[in-house]
Protein backbone atom coordinates (compact mmCIF):
# COMPACT_ATOMS: atom_id res chain seq x y z
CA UNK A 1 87.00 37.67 130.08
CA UNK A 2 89.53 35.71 127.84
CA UNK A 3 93.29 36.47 128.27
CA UNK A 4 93.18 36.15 124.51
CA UNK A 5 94.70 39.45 123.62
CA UNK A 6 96.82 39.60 121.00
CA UNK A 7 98.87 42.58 119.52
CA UNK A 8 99.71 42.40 115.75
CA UNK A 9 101.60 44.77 113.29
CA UNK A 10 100.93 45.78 109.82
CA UNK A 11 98.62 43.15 109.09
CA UNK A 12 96.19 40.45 111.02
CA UNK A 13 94.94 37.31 110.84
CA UNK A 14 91.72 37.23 112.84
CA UNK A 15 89.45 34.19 113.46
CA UNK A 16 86.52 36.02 112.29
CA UNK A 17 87.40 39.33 110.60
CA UNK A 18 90.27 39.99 108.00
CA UNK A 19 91.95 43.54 107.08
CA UNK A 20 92.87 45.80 104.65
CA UNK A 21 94.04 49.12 104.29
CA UNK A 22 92.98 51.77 102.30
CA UNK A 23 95.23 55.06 101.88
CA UNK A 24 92.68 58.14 101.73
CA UNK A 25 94.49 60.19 98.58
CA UNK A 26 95.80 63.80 99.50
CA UNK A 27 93.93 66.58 97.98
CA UNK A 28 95.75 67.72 95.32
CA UNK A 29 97.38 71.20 95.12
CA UNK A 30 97.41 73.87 91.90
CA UNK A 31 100.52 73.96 90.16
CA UNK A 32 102.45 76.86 88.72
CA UNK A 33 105.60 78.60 87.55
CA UNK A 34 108.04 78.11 85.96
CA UNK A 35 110.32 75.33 87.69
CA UNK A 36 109.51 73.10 90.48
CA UNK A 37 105.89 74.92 91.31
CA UNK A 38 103.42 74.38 93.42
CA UNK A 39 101.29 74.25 95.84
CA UNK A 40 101.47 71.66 98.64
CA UNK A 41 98.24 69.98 100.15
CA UNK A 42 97.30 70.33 103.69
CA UNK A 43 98.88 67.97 106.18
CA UNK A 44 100.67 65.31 103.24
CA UNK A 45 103.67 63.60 103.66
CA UNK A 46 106.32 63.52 100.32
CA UNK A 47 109.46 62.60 99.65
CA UNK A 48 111.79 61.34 97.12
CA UNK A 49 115.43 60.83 96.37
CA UNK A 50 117.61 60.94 93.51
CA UNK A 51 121.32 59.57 92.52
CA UNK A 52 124.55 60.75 90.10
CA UNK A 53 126.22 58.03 88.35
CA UNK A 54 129.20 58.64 90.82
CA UNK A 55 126.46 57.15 93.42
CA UNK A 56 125.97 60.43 95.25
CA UNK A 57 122.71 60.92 96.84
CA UNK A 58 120.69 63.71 97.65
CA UNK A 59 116.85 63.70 98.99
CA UNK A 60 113.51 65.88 99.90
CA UNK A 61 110.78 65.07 102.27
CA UNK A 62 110.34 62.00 104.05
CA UNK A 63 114.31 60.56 102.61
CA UNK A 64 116.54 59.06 105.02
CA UNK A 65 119.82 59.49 104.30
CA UNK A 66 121.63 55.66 104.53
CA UNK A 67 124.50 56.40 103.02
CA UNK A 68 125.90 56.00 99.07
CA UNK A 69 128.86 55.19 97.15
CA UNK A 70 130.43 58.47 97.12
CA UNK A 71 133.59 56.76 98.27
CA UNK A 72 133.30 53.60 96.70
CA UNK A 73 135.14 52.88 93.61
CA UNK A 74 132.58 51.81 90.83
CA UNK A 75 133.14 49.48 88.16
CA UNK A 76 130.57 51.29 86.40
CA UNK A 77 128.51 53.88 87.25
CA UNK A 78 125.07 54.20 89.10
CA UNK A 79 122.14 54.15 87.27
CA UNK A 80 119.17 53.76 88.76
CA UNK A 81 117.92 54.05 93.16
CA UNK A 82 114.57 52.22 94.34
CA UNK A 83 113.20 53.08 98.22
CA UNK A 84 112.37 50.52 100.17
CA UNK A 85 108.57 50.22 101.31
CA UNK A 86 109.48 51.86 104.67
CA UNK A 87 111.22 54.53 103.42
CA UNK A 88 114.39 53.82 105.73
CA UNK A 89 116.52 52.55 102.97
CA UNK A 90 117.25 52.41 98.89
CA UNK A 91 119.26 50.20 96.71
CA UNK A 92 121.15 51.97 93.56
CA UNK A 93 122.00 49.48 90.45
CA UNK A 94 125.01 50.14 88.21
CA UNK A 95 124.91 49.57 84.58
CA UNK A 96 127.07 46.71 85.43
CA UNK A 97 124.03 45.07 87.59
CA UNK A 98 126.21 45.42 90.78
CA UNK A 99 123.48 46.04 93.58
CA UNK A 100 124.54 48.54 96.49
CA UNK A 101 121.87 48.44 99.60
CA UNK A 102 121.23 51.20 102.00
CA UNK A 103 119.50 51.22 105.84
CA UNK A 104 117.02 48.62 105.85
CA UNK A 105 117.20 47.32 102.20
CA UNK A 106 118.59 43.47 102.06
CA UNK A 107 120.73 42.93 99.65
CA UNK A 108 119.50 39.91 97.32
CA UNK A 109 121.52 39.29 94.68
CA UNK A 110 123.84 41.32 91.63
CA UNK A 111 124.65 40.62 88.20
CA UNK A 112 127.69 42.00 89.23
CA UNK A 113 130.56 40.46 87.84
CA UNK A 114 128.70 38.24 85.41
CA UNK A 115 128.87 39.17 81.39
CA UNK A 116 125.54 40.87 80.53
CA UNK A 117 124.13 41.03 76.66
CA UNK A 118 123.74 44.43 77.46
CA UNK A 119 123.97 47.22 80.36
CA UNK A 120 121.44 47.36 83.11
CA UNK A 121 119.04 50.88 82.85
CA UNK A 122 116.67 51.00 85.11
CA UNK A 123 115.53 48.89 88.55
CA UNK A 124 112.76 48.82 90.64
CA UNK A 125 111.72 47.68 94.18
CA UNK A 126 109.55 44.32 94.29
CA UNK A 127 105.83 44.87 95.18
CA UNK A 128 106.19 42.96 98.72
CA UNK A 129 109.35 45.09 99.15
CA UNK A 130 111.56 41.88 99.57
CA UNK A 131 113.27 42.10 96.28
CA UNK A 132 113.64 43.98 93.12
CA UNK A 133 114.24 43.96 89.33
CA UNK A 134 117.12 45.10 87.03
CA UNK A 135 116.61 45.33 83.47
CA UNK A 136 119.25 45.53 80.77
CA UNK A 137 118.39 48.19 77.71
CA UNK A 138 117.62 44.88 75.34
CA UNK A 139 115.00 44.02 77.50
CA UNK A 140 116.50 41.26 79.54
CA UNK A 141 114.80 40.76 83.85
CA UNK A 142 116.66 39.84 85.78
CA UNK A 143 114.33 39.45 89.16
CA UNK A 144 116.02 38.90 93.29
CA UNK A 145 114.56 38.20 96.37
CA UNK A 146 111.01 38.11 95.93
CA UNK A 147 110.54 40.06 92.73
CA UNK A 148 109.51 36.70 90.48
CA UNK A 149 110.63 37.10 86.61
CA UNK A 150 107.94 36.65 84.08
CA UNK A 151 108.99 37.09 80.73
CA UNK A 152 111.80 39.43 78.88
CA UNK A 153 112.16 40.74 75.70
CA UNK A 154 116.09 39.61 75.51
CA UNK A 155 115.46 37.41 72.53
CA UNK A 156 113.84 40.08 70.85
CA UNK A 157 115.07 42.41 67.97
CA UNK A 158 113.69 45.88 69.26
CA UNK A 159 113.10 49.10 67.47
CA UNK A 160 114.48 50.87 70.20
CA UNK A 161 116.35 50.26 74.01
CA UNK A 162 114.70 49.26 77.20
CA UNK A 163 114.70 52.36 79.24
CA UNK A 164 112.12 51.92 82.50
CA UNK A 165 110.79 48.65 84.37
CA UNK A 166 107.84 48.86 86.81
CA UNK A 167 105.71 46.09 88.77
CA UNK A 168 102.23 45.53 89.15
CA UNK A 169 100.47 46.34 92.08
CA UNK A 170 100.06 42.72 93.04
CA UNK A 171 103.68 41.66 92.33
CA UNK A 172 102.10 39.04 89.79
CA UNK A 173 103.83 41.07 86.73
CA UNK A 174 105.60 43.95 84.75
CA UNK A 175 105.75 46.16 82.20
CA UNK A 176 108.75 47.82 80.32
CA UNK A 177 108.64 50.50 78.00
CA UNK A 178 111.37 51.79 75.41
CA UNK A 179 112.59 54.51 74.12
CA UNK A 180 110.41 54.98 71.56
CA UNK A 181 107.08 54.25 73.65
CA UNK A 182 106.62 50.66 73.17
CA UNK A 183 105.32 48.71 75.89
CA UNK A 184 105.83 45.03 76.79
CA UNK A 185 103.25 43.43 79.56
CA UNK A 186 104.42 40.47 81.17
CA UNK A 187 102.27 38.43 84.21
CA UNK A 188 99.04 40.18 85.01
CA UNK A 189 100.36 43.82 83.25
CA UNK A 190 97.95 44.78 81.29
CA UNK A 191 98.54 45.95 77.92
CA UNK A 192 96.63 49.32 78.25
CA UNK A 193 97.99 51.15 74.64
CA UNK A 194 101.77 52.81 73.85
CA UNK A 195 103.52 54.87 71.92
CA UNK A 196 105.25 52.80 70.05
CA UNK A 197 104.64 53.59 66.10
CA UNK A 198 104.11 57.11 66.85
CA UNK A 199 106.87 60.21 66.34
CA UNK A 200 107.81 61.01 69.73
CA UNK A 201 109.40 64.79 69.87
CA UNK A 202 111.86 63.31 72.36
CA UNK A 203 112.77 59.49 73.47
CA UNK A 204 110.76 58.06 76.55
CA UNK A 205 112.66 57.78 80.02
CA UNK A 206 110.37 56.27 82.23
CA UNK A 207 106.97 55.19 83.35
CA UNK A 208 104.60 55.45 86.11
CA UNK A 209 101.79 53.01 87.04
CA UNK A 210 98.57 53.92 88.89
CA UNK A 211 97.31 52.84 92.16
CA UNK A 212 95.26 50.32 90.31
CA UNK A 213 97.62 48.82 88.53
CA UNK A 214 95.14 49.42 85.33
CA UNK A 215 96.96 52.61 83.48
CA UNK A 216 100.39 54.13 83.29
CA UNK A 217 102.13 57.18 82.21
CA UNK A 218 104.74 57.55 79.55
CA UNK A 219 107.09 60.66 79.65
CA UNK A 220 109.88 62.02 76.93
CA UNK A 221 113.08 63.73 77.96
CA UNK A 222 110.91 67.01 76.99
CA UNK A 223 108.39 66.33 79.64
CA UNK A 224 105.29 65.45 77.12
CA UNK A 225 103.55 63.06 78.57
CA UNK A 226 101.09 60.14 77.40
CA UNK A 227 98.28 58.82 79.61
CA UNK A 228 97.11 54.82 78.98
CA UNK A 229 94.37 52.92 80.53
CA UNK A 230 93.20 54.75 83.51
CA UNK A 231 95.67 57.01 83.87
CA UNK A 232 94.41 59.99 84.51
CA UNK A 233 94.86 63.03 80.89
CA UNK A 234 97.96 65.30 83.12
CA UNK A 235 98.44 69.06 82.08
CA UNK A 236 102.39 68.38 81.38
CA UNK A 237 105.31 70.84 81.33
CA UNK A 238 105.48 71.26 78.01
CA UNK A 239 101.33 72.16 78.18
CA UNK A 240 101.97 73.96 80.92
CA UNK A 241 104.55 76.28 78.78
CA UNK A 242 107.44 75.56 81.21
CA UNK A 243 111.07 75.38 79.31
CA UNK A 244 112.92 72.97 81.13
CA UNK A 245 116.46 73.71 81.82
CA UNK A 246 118.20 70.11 81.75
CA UNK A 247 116.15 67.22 80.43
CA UNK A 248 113.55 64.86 82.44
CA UNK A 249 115.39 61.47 83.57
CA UNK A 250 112.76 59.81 85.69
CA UNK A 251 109.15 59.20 86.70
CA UNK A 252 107.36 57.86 89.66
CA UNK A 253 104.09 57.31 91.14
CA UNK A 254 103.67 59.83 93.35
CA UNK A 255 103.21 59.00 97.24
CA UNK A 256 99.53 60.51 98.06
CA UNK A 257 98.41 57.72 95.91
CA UNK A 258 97.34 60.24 93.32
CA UNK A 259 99.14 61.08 89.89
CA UNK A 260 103.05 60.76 89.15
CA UNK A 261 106.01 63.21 89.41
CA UNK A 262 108.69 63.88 86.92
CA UNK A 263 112.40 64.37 87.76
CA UNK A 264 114.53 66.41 85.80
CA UNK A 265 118.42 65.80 85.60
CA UNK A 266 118.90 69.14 88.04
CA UNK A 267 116.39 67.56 90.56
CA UNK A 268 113.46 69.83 89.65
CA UNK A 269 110.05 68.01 90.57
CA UNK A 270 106.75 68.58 88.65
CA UNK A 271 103.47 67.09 89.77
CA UNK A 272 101.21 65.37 86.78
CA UNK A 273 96.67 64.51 87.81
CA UNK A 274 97.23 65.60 90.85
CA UNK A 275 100.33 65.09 92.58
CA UNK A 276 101.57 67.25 94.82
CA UNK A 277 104.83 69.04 95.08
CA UNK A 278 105.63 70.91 97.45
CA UNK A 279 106.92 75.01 97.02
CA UNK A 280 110.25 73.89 97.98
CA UNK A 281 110.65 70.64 96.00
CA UNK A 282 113.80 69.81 94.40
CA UNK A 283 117.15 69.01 94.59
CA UNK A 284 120.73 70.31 94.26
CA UNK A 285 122.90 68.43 92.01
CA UNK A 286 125.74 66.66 94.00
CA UNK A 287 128.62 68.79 95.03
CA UNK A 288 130.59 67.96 91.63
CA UNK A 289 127.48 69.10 89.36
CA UNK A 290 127.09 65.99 88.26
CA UNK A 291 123.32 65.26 86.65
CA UNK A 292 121.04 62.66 88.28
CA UNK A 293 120.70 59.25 86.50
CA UNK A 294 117.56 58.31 88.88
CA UNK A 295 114.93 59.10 91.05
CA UNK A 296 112.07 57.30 93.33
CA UNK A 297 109.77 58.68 95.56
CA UNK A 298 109.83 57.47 98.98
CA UNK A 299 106.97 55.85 100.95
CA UNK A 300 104.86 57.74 103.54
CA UNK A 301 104.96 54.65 105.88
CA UNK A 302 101.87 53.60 107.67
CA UNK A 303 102.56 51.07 110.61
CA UNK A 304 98.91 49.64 112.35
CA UNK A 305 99.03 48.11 115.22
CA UNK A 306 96.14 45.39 115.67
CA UNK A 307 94.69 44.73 119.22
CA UNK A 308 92.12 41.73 118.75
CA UNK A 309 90.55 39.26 121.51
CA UNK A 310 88.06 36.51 120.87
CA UNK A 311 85.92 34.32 122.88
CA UNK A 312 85.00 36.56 125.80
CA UNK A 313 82.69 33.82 127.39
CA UNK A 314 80.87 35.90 129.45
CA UNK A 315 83.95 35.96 131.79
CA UNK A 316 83.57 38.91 133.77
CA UNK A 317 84.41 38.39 137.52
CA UNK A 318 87.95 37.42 138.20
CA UNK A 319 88.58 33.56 138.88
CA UNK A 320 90.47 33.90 142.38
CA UNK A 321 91.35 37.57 141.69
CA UNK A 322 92.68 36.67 138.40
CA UNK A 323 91.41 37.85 135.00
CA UNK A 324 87.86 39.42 134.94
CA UNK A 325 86.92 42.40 132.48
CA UNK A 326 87.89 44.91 134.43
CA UNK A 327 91.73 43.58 134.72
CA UNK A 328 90.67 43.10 130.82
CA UNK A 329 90.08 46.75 130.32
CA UNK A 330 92.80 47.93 131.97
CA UNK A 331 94.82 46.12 129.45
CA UNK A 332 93.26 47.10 126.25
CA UNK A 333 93.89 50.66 128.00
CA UNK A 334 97.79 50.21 128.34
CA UNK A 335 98.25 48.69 125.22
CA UNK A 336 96.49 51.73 123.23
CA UNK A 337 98.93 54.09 125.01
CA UNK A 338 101.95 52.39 124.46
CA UNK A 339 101.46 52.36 121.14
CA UNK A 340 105.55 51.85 119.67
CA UNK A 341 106.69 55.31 118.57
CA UNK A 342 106.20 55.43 114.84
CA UNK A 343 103.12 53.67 114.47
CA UNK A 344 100.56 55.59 113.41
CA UNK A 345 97.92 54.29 115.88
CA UNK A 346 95.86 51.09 116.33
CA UNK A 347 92.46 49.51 116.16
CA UNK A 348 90.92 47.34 118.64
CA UNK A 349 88.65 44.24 117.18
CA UNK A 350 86.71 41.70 118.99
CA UNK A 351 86.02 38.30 116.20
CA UNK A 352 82.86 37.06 118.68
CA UNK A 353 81.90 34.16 121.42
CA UNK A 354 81.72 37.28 123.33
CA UNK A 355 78.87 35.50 125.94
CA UNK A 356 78.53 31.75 126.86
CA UNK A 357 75.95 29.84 129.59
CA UNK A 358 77.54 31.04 132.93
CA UNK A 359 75.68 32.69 136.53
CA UNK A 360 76.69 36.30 134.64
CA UNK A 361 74.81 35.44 131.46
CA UNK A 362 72.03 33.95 133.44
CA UNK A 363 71.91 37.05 135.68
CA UNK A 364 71.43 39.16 132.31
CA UNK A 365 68.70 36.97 131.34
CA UNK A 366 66.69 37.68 134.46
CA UNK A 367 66.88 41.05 134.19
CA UNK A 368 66.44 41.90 130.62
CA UNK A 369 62.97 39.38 130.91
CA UNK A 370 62.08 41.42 134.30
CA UNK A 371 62.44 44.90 132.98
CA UNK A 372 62.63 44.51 128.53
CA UNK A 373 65.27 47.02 127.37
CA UNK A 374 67.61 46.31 130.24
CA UNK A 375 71.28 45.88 128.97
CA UNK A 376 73.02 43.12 129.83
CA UNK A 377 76.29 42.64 131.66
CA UNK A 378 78.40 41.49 128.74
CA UNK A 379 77.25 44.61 126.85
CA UNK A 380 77.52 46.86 128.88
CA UNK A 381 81.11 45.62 129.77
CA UNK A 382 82.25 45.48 125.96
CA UNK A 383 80.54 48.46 125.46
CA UNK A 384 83.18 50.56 127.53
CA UNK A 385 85.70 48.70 126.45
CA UNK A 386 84.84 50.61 122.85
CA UNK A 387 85.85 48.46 120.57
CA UNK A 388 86.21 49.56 116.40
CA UNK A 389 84.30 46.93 115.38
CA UNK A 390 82.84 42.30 116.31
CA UNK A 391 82.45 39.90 114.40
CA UNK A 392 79.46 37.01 115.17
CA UNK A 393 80.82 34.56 116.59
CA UNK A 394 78.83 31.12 116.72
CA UNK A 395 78.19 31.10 120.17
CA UNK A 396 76.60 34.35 119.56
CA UNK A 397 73.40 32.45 118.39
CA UNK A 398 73.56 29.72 121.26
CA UNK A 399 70.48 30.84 122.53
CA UNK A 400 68.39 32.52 119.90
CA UNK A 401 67.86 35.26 117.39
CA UNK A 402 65.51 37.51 120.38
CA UNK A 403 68.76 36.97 122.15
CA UNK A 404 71.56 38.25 120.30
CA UNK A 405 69.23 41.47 119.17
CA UNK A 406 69.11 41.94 123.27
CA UNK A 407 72.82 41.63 123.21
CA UNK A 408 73.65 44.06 120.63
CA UNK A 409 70.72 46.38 121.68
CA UNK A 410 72.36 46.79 124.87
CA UNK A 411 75.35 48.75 123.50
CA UNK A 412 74.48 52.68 124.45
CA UNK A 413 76.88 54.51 121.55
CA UNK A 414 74.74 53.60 118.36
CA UNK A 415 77.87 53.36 115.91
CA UNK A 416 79.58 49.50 116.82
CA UNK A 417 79.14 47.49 114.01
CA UNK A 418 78.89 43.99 114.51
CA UNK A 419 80.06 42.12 110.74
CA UNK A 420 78.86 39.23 109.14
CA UNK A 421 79.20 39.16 105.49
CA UNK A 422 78.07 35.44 105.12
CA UNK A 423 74.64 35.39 106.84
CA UNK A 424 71.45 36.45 105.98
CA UNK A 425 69.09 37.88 108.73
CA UNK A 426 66.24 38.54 106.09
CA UNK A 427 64.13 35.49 108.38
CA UNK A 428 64.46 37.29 111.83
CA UNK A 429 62.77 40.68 111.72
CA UNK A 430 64.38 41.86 115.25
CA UNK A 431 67.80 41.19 113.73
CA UNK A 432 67.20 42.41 110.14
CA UNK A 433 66.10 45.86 111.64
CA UNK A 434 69.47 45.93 112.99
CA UNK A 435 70.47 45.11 109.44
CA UNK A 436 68.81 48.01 107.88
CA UNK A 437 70.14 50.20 110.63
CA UNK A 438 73.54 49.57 109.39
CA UNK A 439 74.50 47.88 113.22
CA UNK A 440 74.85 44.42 111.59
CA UNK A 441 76.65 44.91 108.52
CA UNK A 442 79.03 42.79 106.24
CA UNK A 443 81.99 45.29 106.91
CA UNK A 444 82.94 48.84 108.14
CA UNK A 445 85.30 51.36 107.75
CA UNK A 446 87.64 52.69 110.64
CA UNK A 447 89.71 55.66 110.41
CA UNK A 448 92.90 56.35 112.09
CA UNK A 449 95.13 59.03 111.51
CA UNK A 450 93.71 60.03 108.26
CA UNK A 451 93.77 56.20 106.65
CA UNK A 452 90.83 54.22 106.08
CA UNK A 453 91.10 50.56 107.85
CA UNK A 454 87.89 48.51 105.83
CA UNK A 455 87.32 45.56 108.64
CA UNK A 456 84.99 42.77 106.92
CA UNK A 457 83.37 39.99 109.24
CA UNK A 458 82.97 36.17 108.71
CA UNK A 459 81.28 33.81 111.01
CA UNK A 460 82.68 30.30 111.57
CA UNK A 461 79.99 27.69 109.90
């Protein structure tokens, strides 16, 4: 058995299979009442966290307090906070475009200290979480670290000011949206509709975009809010008959992947097409009373750890007590149990050449043509090892279609999933019944911890 064991984190680059994550949505809880209701869903994870212009910060949930600029003398005041992807740190923007950056947010760059056409209003965290955005109320981006700037409106005359800046999902573009509902799409935003040309009871203050990246929402001071694109029609406050007692100043997709929440100046939460909010959601305004200025909702982190081997080879004795599968086992074993603290669990792949011409192989030749249905060595081996899900490798076909059926046949469980998603098995009947079966597929889905891990297989040409 290869020593080709390999842990990886977050992501993985396989030789045969690639990854992606899917977040399984929260189910939504029924709202009510008549200030921060609600009812929280079973088991989610929520949190957000909210500034003052003086800086001061205050949280719910899943926030991690990194510090602020309560003692800090500003220039000018705070006016906007964006999480980091981990949740473990923030950055706050003054209207200056000085950048402050908290636990594990890098600082990468300020317009601090350099004349601006117009004050900054609003920032937001780049979609690789390696940068953000500031924008000014005329419209001018101004885009650090890995946030890339694709347009502005800063050469523009506009009805009304800037007020809200949010990426796209892919971190190709942007919208903004003023204060009288317009929206500007720059990159791969889509331009999904606005409110721009209508008579808004109250100005805009902020947008959220869906987990698609094709919709947003638009909310007033008031709490009405407009739906665009596929954005899902909310029951808002105002519908909802709730008087609110200090305006709404931000919005945010909400952090079960499902609908946005809306901030009011007092910290009061409301969940919009199904959000959650917990019973006990909100915030007390920082110790001098001060209002919030902004709010973001805070990442429920979800760290993978990988475990992948390739090219297996049959190797299952030791070489001079070294190696072997059992030593192999053993080692897939320890690595699923020490697991860091804080990840959320791990899945164990295999991307193929799991058997090559060697005295074991042979072996489970003769006995599988001596007595037909008799597993081989290699599977039964792998088999125990219980892996989430192969790939084909090439020397999987070394010796024949009637072979590799035998191979995969010999697995006891019934649920591995060997992937392929660029071969056809329509000319080999023993291998296309394994195809309608669902054993050979192009990919499969692996749950841990409540996420959905899609695994999709490619064999080498």
């Amino acid at each position: 058995m290869s020593h080709q064991l390999r842990t990886m984190r977050r992501a993985a680059a396989v030789v045969a299979a690639m990854l992606f994550a899917v977040l399984v949505p929260a189910v939504a809880g029924a709202q009510d009442g008549d200030d921060a209701p609600a009812v929280e869903a079973a088991g989610a994870e929520q949190g957000y966290l909210a500034v003052d212009a003086d800086g001061r910060l205050a949280g719910f949930g899943l926030f991690t307090d990194a510090g602020d600029t309560e003692d800090i003398s500003l220039a000018e005041p705070v006016v906007d906070v964006a999480s980091t992807l981990t949740g473990r740190g923030y950055w706050m923007a003054a209207s200056d475009g000085g950048v402050f950056s908290f636990g594990d947010a890098t600082f990468f760059g300020s317009m601090g200290g350099i004349p601006l056409n117009q004050p900054i209003v609003a920032m937001a965290a780049s979609a690789g979480g390696e940068g953000y955005y500031l924008v000014a109320s005329d419209g001018g981006v101004f885009a650090f670290g890995d946030a890339t700037f694709f347009g502005s409106t800063g050469d523009l005359t506009l009805n009304s000011p800037i007020v809200d800046i949010q990426p796209t999902p892919t971190g190709l573009g942007y919208w903004m949206v003023a204060a009288d509902g317009g929206i500007f799409a720059f990159g791969d935003a889509g331009f999904f509709g606005s409110d721009g040309g209508t008579t808004n009871p109250a100005p805009i203050v902020g947008m959220a975009v869906t987990a698609s990246g094709n919709g947003y929402w638009l909310v007033d001071a008031l709490g009405n809010v407009s739906n665009f694109g596929d954005a899902a029609d909310p029951t808002d406050p105002v519908e909802q008959g709730i008087v609110l007692s200090t305006p709404i100043v931000s919005m945010a997709p909400a952090n079960n992947g499902q609908g946005a929440w809306l901030f009011t100046a007092e910290g009061a939460a409301y969940g919009l097409a199904g959000a959650f909010i917990a019973a006990d959601a909100g915030l007390t305004a920082a110790a001098a009373g001060d209002p919030f200025v902004g709010v973001d909702t805070v990442p429920d982190p979800f760290t993978l750890t990988v475990l992948h081997n390739n090219d297996g080879e049959s190797s299952l004795s030791p070489d001079d007590g070294i190696g072997g599968v059992a030593f192999f086992a053993s080692t897939v074993e320890a690595l699923r149990n020490g697991v860091e603290p804080g990840d959320n669990g791990s899945i164990l792949l295999n991307s193929g050449d799991n058997f090559l011409a060697s005295a074991a192989l042979t072996a489970s030749f003769e006995l599988a043509d001596a007595t037909p249905g008799t597993p081989w060595y290699d599977s039964v081996a792998l088999d125990r090892i219980d892996y989430d899900a192969f790939a084909l490798g090439t020397h999987e076909f070394d010796f024949g279609p009637d072979r590799l059926q035998e191979f995969i046949e010999g697995f006891e469980g019934g649920d591995e999933r060997f992937l392929s998603a660029n071969l056809d098995f329509s000319g080999e009947a023993g291998l296309q019944a394994l195809v309608d079966a669902g054993t050979i597929a192009p990919s499969t889905i692996v749950t841990v911890q409540g996420r959905q891990i899609g695994v999709v297989g490619a064999t080498t040409p």
